[in-house]
Protein backbone atom coordinates (compact mmCIF):
# COMPACT_ATOMS: atom_id res chain seq x y z
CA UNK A 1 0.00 0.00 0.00
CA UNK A 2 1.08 3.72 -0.28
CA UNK A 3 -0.43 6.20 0.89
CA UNK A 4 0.46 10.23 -0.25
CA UNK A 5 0.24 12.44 2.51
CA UNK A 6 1.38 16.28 2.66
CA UNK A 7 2.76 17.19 5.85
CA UNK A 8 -0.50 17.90 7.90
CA UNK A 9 -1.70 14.74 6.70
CA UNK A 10 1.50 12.84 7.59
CA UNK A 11 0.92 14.80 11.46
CA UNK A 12 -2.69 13.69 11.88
CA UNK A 13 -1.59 10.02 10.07
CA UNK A 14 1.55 9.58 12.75
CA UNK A 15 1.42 12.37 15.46
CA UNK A 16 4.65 13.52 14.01
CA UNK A 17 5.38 17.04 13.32
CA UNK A 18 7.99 17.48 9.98
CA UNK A 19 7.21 21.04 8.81
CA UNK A 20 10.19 22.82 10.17
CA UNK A 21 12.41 20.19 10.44
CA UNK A 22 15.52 19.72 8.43
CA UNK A 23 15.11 17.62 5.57
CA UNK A 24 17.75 14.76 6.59
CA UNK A 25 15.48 14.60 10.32
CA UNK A 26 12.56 14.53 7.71
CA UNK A 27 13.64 11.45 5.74
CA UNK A 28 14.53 9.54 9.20
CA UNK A 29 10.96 10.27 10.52
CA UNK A 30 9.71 9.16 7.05
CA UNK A 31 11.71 6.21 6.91
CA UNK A 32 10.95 5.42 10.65
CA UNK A 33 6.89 5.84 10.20
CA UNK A 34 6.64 3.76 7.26
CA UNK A 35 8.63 0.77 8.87
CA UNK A 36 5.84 1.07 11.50
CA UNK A 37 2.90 1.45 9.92
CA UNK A 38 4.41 -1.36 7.14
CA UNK A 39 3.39 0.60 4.04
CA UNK A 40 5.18 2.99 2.16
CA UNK A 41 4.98 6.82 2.27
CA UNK A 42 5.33 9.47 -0.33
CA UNK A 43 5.52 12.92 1.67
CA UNK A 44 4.38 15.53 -0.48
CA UNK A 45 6.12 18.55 -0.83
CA UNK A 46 8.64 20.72 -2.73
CA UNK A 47 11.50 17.65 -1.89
CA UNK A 48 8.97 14.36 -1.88
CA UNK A 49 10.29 12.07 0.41
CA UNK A 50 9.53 8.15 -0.08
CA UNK A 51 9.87 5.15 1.71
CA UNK A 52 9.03 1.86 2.68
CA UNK A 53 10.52 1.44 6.07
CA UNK A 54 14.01 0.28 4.21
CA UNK A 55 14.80 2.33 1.48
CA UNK A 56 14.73 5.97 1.09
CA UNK A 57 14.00 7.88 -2.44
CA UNK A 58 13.74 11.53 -3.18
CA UNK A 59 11.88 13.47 -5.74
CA UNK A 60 13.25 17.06 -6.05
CA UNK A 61 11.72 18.06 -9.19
CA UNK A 62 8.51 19.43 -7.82
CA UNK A 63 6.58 22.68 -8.86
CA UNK A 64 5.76 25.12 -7.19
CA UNK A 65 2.64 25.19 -8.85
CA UNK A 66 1.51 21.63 -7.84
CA UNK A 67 0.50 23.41 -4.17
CA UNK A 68 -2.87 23.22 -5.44
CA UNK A 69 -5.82 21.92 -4.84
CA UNK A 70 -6.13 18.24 -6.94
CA UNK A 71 -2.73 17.92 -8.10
CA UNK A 72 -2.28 15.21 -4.92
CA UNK A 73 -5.34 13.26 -6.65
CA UNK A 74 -3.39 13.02 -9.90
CA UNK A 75 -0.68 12.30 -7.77
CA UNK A 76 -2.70 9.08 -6.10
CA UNK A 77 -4.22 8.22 -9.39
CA UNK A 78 -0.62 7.25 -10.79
CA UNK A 79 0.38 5.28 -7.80
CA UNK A 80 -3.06 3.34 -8.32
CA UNK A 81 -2.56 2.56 -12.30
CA UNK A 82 1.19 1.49 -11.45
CA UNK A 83 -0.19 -0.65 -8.70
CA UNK A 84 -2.95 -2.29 -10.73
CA UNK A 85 -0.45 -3.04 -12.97
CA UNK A 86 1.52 -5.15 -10.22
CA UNK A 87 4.22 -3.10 -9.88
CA UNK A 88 6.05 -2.63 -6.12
CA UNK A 89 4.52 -0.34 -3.77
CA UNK A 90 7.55 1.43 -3.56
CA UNK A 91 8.65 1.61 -7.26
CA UNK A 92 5.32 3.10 -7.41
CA UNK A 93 5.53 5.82 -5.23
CA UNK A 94 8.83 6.90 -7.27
CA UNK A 95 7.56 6.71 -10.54
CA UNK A 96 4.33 8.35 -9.83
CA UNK A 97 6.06 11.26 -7.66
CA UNK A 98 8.72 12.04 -11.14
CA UNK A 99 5.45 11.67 -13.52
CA UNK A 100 3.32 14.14 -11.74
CA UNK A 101 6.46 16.25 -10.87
CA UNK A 102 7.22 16.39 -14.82
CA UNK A 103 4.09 16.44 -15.61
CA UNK A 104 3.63 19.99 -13.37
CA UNK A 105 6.85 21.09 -14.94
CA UNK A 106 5.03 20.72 -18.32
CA UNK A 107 1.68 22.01 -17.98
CA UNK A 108 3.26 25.23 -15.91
CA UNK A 109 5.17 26.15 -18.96
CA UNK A 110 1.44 27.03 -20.41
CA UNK A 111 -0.74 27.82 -17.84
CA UNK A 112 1.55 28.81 -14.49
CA UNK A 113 -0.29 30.03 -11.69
CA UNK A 114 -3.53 29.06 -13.59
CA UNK A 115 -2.19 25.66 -13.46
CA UNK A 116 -5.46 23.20 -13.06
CA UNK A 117 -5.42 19.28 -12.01
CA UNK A 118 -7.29 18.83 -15.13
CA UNK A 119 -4.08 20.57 -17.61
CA UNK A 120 -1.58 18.49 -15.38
CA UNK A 121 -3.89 15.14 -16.53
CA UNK A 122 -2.95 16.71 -19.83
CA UNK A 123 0.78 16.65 -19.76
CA UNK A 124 0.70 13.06 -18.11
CA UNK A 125 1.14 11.67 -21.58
CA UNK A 126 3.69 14.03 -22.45
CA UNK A 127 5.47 13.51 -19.65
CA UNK A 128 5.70 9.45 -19.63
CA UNK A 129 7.29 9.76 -23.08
């Protein structure tokens, strides 16, 4: 399982505050959370964090235009066609993370601020190939 959280969600999800906190204390608390809850975590944020308890990957080619509203559905709707397909949770979580990172990248180029979830569904295509 994965599950996408932004860092409120990953507070309410493990009592664990990571706003503020460096990014290396971030990736232990990541790393430590998803060992214990046995599932792997993508943190959302301008550096995604993943992991699955024993390995650590980071995403660092976020948007600042994905802080919107929808962009973590797209986000979750990668990591559930990559899944379905029967690839590792994990594996997963990184592909999906780059995809929709890209795939921000892309569709700011055209709309910036104005960026919608529905023009990053767009550049999904475009961004796979």
């Amino acid at each position: 399982s994965v599950v996408t959280p932004n860092t409120f969600e990953f507070y309410v999800l493990t009592g664990k505050e990571v706003y503020q906190l460096p990014h290396e204390e971030r990736i232990k608390i990541v790393q430590e959370e998803a060992a214990r809850l046995q599932t792997t975590i993508l943190l959302k944020g301008a550096v995604d964090i993943i992991s699955n308890g024993k390995e650590v990957a980071i995403n660092n080619i976020g948007s600042p235009y994905l802080s919107k509203a929808g962009t973590g559905d797209t986000l979750t709707g990668i990591v559930g066609a990559f899944l379905a397909r029967g690839i590792d949770a994990f594996t997963a979580a990184q592909a999906a993370a780059y995809i929709n990172s890209l795939a921000g990248q892309i569709a700011a180029k055209k709309m910036k601020e104005s960026l919608s979830a529905l023009d990053l569904i767009e550049a999904i295509s475009e961004a796979i190939n």
